[in-house]
N, C-alpha and C. Protein backbone atom coordinates (compact mmCIF):
# COMPACT_ATOMS: atom_id res chain seq x y z
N UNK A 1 0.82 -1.19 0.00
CA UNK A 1 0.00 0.00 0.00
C UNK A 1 0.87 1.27 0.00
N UNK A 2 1.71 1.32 0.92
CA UNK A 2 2.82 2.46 1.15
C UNK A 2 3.84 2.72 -0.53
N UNK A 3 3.77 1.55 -1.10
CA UNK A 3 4.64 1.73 -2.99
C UNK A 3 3.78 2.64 -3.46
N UNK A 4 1.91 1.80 -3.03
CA UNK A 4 1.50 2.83 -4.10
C UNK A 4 1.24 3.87 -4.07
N UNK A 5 1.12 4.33 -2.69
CA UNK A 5 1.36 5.72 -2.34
C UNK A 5 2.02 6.73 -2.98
N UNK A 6 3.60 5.89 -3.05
CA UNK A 6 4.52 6.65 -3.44
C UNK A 6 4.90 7.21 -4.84
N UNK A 7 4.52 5.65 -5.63
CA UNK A 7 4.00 5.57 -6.81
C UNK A 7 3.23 7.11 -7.57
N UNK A 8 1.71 6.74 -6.81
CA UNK A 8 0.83 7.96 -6.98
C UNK A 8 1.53 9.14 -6.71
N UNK A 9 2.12 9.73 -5.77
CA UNK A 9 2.69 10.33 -5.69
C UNK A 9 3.80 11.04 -6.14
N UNK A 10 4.50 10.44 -6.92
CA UNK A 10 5.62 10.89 -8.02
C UNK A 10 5.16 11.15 -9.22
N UNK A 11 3.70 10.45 -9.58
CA UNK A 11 3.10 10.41 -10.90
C UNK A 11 2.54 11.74 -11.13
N UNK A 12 1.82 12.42 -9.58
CA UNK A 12 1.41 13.37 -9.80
C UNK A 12 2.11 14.63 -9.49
N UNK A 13 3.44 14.40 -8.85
CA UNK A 13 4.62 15.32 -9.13
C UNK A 13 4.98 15.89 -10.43
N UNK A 14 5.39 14.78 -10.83
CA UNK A 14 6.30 15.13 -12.13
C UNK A 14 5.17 15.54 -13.11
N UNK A 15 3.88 15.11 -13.32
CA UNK A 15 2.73 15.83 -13.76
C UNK A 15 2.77 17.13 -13.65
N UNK A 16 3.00 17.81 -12.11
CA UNK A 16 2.93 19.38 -11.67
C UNK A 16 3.64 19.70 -12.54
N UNK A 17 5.15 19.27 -12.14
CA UNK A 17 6.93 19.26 -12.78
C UNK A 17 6.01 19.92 -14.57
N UNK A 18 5.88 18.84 -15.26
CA UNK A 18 5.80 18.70 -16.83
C UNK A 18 4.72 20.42 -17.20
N UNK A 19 3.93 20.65 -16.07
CA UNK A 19 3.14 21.66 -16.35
C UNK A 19 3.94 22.86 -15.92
N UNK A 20 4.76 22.91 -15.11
CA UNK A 20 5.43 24.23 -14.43
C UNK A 20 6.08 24.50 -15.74
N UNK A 21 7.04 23.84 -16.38
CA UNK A 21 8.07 23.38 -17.35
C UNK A 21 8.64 22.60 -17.82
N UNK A 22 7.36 22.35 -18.95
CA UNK A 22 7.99 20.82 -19.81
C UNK A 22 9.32 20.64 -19.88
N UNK A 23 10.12 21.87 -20.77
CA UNK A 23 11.79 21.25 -21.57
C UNK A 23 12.66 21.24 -19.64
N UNK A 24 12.22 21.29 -18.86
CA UNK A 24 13.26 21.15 -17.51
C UNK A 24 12.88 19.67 -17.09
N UNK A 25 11.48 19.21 -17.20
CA UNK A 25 10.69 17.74 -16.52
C UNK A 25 11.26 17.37 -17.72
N UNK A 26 11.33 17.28 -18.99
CA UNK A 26 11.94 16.49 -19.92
C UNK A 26 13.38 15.85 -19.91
N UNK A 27 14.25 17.07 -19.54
CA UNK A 27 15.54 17.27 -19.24
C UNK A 27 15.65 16.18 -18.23
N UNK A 28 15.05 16.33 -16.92
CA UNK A 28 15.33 16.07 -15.84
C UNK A 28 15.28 14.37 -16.00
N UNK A 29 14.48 13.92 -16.56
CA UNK A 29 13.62 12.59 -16.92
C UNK A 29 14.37 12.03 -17.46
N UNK A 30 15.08 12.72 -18.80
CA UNK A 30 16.38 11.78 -19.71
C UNK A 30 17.58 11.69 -18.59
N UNK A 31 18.35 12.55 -18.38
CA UNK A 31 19.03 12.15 -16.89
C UNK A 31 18.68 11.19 -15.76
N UNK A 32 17.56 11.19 -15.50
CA UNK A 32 17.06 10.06 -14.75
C UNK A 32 17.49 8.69 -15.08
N UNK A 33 16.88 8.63 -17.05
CA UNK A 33 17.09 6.89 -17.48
C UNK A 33 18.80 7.28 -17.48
N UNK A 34 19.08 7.98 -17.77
CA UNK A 34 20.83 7.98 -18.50
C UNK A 34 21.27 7.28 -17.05
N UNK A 35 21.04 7.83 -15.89
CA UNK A 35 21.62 7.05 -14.70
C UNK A 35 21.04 5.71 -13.93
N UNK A 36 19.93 5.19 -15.04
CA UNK A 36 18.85 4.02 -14.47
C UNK A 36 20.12 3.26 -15.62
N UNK A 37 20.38 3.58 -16.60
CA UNK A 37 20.90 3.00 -17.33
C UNK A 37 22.53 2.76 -17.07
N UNK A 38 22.85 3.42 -16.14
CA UNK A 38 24.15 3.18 -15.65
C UNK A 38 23.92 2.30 -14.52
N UNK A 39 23.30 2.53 -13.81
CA UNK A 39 23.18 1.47 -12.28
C UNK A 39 22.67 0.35 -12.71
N UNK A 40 21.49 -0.01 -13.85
CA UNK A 40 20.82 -1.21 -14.37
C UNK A 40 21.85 -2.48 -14.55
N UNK A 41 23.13 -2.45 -14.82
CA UNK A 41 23.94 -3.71 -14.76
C UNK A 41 24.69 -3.90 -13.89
N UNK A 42 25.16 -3.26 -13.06
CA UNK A 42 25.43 -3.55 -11.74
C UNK A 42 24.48 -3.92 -10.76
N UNK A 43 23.17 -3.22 -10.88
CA UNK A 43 21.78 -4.13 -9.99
C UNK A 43 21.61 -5.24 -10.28
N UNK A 44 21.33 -5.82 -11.91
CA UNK A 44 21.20 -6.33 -12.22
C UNK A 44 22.31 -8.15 -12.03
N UNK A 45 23.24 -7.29 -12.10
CA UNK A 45 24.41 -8.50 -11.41
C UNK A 45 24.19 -9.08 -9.92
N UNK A 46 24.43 -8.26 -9.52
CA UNK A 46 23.87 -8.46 -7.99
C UNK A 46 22.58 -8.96 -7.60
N UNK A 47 21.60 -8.79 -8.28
CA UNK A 47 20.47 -9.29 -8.07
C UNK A 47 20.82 -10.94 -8.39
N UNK A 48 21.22 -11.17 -9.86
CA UNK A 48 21.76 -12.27 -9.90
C UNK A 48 22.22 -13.02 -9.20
N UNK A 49 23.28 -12.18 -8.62
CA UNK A 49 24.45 -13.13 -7.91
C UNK A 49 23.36 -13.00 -5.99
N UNK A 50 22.31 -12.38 -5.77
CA UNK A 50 21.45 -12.78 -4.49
C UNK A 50 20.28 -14.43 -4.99
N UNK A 51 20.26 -14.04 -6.17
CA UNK A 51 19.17 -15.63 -6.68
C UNK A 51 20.43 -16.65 -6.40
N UNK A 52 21.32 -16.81 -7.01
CA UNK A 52 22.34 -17.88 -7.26
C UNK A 52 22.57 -18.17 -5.21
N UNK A 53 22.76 -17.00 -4.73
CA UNK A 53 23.44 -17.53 -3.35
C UNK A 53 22.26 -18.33 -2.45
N UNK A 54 20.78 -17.18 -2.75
CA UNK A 54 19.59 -18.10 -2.25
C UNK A 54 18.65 -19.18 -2.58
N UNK A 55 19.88 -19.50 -3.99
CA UNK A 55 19.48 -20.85 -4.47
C UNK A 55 19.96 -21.96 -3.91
N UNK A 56 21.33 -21.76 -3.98
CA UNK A 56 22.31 -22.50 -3.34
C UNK A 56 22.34 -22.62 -1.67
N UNK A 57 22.09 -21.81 -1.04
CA UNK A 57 21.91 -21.58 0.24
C UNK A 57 20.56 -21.28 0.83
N UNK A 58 20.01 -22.67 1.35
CA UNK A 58 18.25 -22.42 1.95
C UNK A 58 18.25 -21.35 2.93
N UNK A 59 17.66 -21.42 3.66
CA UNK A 59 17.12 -20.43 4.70
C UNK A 59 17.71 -21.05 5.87
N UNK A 60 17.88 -22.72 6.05
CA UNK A 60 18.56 -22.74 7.31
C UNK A 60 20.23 -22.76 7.55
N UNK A 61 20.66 -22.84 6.03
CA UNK A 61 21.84 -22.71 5.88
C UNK A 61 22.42 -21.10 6.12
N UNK A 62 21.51 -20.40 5.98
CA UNK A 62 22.09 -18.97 5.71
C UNK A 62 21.52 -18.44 7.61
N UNK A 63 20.81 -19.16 8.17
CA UNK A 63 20.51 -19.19 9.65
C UNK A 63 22.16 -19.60 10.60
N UNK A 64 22.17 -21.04 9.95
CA UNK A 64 23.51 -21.34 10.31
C UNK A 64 24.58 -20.58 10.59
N UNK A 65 24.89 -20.11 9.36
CA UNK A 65 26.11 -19.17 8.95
C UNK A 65 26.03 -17.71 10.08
N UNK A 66 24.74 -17.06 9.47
CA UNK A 66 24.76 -15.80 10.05
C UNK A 66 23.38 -15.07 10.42
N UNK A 67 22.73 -16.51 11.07
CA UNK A 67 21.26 -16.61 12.08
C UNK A 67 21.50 -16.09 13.02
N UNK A 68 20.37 -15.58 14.05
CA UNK A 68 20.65 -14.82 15.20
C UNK A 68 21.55 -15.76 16.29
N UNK A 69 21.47 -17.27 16.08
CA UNK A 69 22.06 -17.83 17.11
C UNK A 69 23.42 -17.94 16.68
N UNK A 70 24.10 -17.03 15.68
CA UNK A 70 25.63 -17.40 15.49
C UNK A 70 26.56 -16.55 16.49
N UNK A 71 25.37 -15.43 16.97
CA UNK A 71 26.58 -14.09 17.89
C UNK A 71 27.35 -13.77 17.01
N UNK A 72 28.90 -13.56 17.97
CA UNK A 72 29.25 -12.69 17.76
C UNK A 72 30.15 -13.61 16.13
N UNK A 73 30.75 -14.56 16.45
CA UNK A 73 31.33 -15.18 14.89
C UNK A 73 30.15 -15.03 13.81
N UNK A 74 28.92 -15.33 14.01
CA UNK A 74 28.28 -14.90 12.85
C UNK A 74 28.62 -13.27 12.32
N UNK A 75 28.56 -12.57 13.56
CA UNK A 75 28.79 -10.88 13.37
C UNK A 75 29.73 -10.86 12.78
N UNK A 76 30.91 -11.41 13.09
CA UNK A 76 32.44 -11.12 12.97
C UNK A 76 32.42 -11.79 11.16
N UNK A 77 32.25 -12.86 11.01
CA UNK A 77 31.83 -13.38 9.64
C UNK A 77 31.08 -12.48 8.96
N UNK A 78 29.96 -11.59 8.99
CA UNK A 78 29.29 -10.89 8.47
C UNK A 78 30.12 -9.65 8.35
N UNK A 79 30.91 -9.36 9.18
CA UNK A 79 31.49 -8.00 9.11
C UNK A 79 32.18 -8.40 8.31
N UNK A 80 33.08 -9.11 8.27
CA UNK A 80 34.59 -9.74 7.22
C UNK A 80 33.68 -9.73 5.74
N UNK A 81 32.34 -10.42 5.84
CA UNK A 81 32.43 -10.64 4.41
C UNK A 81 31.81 -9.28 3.57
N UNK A 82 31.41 -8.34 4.40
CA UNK A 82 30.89 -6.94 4.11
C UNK A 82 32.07 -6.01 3.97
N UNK A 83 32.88 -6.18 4.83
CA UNK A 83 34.26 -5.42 4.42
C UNK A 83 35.17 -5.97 2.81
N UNK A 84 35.20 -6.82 2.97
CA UNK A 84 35.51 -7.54 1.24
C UNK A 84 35.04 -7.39 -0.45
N UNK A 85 33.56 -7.16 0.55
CA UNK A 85 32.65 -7.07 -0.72
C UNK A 85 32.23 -5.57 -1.04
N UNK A 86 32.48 -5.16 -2.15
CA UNK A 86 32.21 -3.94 -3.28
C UNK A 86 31.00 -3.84 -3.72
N UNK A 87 29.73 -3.47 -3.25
CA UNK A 87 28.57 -3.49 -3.46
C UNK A 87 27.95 -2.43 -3.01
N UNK A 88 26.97 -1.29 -4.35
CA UNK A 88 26.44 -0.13 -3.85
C UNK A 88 25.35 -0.10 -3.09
N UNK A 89 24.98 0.68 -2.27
CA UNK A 89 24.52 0.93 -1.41
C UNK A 89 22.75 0.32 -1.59
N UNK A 90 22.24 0.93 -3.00
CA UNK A 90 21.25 0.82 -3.47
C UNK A 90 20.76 -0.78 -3.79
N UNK A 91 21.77 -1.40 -3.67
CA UNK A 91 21.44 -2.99 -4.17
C UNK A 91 21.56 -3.75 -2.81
N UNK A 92 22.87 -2.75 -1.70
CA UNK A 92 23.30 -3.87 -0.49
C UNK A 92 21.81 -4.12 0.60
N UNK A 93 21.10 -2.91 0.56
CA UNK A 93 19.66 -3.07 1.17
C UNK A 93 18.86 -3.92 0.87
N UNK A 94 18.49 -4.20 -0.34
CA UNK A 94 17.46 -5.06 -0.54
C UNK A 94 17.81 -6.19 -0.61
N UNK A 95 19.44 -6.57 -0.88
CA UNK A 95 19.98 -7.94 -0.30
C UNK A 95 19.91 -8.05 0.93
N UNK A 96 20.07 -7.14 1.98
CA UNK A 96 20.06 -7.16 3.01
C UNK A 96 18.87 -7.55 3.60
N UNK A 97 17.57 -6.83 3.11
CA UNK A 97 15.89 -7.41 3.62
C UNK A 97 15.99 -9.05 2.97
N UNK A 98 16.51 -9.05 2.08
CA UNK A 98 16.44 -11.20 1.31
C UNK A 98 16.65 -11.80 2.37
N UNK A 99 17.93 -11.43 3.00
CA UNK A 99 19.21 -12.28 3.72
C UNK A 99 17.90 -12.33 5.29
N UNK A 100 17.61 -11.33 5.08
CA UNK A 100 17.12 -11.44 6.71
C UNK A 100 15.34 -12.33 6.55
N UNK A 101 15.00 -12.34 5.68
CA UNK A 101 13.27 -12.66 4.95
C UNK A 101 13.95 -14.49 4.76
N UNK A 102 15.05 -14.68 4.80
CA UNK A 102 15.26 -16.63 4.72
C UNK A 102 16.26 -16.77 5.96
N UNK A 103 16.33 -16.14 6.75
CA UNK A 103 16.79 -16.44 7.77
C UNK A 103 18.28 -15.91 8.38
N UNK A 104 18.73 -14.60 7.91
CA UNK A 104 19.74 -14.12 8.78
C UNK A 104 19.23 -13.45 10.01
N UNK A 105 20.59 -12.95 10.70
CA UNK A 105 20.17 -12.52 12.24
C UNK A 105 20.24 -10.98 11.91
N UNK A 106 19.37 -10.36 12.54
CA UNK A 106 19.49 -8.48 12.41
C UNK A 106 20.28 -8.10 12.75
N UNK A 107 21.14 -8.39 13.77
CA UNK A 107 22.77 -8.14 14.02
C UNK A 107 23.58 -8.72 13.32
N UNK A 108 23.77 -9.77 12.89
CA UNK A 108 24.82 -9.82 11.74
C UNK A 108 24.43 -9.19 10.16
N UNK A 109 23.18 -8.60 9.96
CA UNK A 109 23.25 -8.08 8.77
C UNK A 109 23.56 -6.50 9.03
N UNK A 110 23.02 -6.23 10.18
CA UNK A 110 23.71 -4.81 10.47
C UNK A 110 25.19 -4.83 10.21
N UNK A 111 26.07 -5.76 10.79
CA UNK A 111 27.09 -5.56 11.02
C UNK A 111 27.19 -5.49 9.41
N UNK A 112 27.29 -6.70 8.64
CA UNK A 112 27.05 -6.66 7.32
C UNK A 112 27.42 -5.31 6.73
N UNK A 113 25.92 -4.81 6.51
CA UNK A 113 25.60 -3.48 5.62
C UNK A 113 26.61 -2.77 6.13
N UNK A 114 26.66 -2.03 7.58
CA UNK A 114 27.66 -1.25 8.06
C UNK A 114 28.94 -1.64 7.92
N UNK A 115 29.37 -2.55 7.54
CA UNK A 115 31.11 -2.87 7.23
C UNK A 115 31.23 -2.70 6.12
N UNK A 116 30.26 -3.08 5.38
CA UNK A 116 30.18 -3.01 3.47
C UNK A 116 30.09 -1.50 3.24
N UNK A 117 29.51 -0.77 4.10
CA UNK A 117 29.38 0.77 3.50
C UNK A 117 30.46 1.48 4.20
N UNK A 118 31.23 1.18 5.27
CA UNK A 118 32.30 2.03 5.68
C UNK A 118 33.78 1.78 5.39
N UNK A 119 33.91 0.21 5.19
CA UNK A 119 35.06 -0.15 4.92
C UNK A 119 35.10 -0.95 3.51
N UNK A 120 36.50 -0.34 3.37
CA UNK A 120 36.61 -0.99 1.79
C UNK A 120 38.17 -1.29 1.53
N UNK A 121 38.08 -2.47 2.06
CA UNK A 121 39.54 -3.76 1.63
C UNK A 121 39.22 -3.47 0.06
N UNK A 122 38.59 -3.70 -0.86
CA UNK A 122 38.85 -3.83 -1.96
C UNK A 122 39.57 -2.29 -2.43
N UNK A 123 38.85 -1.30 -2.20
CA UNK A 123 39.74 0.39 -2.79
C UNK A 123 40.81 0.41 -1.75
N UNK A 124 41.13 -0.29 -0.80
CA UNK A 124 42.73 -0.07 0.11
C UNK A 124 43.58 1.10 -0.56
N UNK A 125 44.13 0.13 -1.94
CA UNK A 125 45.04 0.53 -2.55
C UNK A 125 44.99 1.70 -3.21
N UNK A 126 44.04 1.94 -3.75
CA UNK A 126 43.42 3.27 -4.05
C UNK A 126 43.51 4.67 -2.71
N UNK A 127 42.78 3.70 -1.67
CA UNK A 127 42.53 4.74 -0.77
C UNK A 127 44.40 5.25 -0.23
N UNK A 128 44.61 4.47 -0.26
CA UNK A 128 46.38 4.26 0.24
C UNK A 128 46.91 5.20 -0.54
N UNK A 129 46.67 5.19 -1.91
CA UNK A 129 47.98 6.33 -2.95
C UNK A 129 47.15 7.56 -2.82
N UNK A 130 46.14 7.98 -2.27
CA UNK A 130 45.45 9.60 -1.95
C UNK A 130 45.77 9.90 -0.46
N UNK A 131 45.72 9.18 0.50
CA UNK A 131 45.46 9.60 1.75
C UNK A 131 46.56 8.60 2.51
N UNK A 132 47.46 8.14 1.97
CA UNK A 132 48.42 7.31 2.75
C UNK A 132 48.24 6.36 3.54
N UNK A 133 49.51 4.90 3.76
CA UNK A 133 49.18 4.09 4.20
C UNK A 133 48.50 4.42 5.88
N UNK A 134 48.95 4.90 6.21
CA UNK A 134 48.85 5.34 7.89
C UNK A 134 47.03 5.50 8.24
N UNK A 135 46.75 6.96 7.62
CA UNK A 135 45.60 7.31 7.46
C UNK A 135 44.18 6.15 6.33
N UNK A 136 44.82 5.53 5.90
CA UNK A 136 43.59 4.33 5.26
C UNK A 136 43.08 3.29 5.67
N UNK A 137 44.50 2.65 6.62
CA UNK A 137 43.96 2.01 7.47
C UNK A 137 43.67 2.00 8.27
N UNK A 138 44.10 3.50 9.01
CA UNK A 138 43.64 3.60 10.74
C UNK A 138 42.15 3.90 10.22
N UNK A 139 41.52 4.68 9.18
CA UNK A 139 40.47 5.01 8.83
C UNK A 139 39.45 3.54 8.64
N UNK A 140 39.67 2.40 7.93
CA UNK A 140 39.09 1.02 7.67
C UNK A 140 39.29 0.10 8.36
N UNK A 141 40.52 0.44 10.10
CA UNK A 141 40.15 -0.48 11.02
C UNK A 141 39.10 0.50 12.07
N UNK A 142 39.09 1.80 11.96
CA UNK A 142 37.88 2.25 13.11
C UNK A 142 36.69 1.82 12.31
N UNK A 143 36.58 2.12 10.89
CA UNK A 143 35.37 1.83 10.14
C UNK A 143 35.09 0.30 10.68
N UNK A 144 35.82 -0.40 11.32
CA UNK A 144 35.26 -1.72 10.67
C UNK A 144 34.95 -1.85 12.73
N UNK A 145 35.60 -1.44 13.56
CA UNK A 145 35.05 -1.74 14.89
C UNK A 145 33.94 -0.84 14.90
N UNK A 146 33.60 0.08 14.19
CA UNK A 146 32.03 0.74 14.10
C UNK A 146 31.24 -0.01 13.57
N UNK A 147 31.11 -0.38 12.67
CA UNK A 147 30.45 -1.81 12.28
C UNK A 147 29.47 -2.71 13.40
N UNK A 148 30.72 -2.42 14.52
CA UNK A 148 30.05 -3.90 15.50
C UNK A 148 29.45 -2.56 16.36
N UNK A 149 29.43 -1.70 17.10
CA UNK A 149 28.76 -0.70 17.19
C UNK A 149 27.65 -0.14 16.86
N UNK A 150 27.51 -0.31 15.83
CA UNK A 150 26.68 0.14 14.70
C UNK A 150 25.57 -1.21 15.15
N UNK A 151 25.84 -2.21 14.80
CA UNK A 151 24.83 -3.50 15.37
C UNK A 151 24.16 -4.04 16.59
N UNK A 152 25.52 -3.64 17.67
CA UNK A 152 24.96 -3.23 18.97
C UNK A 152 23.97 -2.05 19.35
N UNK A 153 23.60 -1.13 18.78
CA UNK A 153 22.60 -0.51 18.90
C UNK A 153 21.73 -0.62 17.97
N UNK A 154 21.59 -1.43 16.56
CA UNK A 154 20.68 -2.04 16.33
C UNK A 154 19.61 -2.95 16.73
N UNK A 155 20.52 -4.04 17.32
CA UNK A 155 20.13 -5.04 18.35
C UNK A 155 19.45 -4.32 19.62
N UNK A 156 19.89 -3.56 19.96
CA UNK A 156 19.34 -2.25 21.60
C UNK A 156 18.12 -1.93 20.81
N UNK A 157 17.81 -1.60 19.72
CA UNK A 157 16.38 -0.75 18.86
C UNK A 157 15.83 -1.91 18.71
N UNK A 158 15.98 -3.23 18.60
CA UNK A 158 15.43 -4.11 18.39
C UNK A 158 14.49 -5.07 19.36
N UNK A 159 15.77 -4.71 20.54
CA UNK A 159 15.22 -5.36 21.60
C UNK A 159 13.80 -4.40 22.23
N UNK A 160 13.93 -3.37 21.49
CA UNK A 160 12.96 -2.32 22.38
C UNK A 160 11.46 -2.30 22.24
């Protein structure tokens, strides 16, 4: 009910939009696909590669791994594999509602999302030749003990 809300709601925006000033709602609209069309194969991969893992991996397997009863190694596993993995923001959420809808724990996907969006083992090297070795990693080991932080007061909102 709340989509179609929103739905309705943009429909009759950009309606206003097209009447205030067509050639700007026109403008604005081709920019829109030009960047639906840039993110569309990287979603699209990822979406992939969430069917393939929740094909391969039932709901009690992915409980196992990083179910609420794994604690803190499930966390610590979830953080590791979120720090590793290169995945935008826009795709890591709705993997994130999958993971938790067949059986992950809300604290290890917190930790998850929050390690995947603050730390990044994969740009290291990158981050390393702008901002130096010193400063990249002291920066992606606090990022990554915020992480578990970050889940501990998830878990506190959860319990509430």
């Amino acid at each position: 009910m709340d989509t179609l809300i929103l739905y309705i709601g943009a429909i009759v925006l950009f309606a206003v939009s097209a009447l205030k000033d067509r050639e700007k709602t026109g403008k604005a609209f081709m920019k829109g696909l030009k960047a639906l069309e840039g993110i569309l194969p990287q979603f699209l991969a990822v979406l992939v590669f969430v069917a393939i893992i929740l094909a391969v991996f039932d709901a009690e397997m992915i409980s196992r791994f990083i179910g609420e009863k794994t604690g803190i190694i499930g966390s610590l596993a979830a953080g590791l594999l979120g720090a590793v993995t290169l995945i935008p923001g826009f795709v890591a959420f709705p993997m994130a509602g999958e993971l938790l809808r067949n059986g992950a724990g809300t604290v290890q996907i917190a930790t998850f999302v929050s390690s995947l969006m603050m730390v990044g083992i994969v740009t290291l090297p990158m981050e390393i030749k702008y901002f130096g070795k010193r400063a990249a990693i002291a920066r992606n080991s606090f990022a990554f003990i915020f992480s578990f932080i970050a889940a501990v007061f998830v878990a506190w909102a959860v319990a509430l």
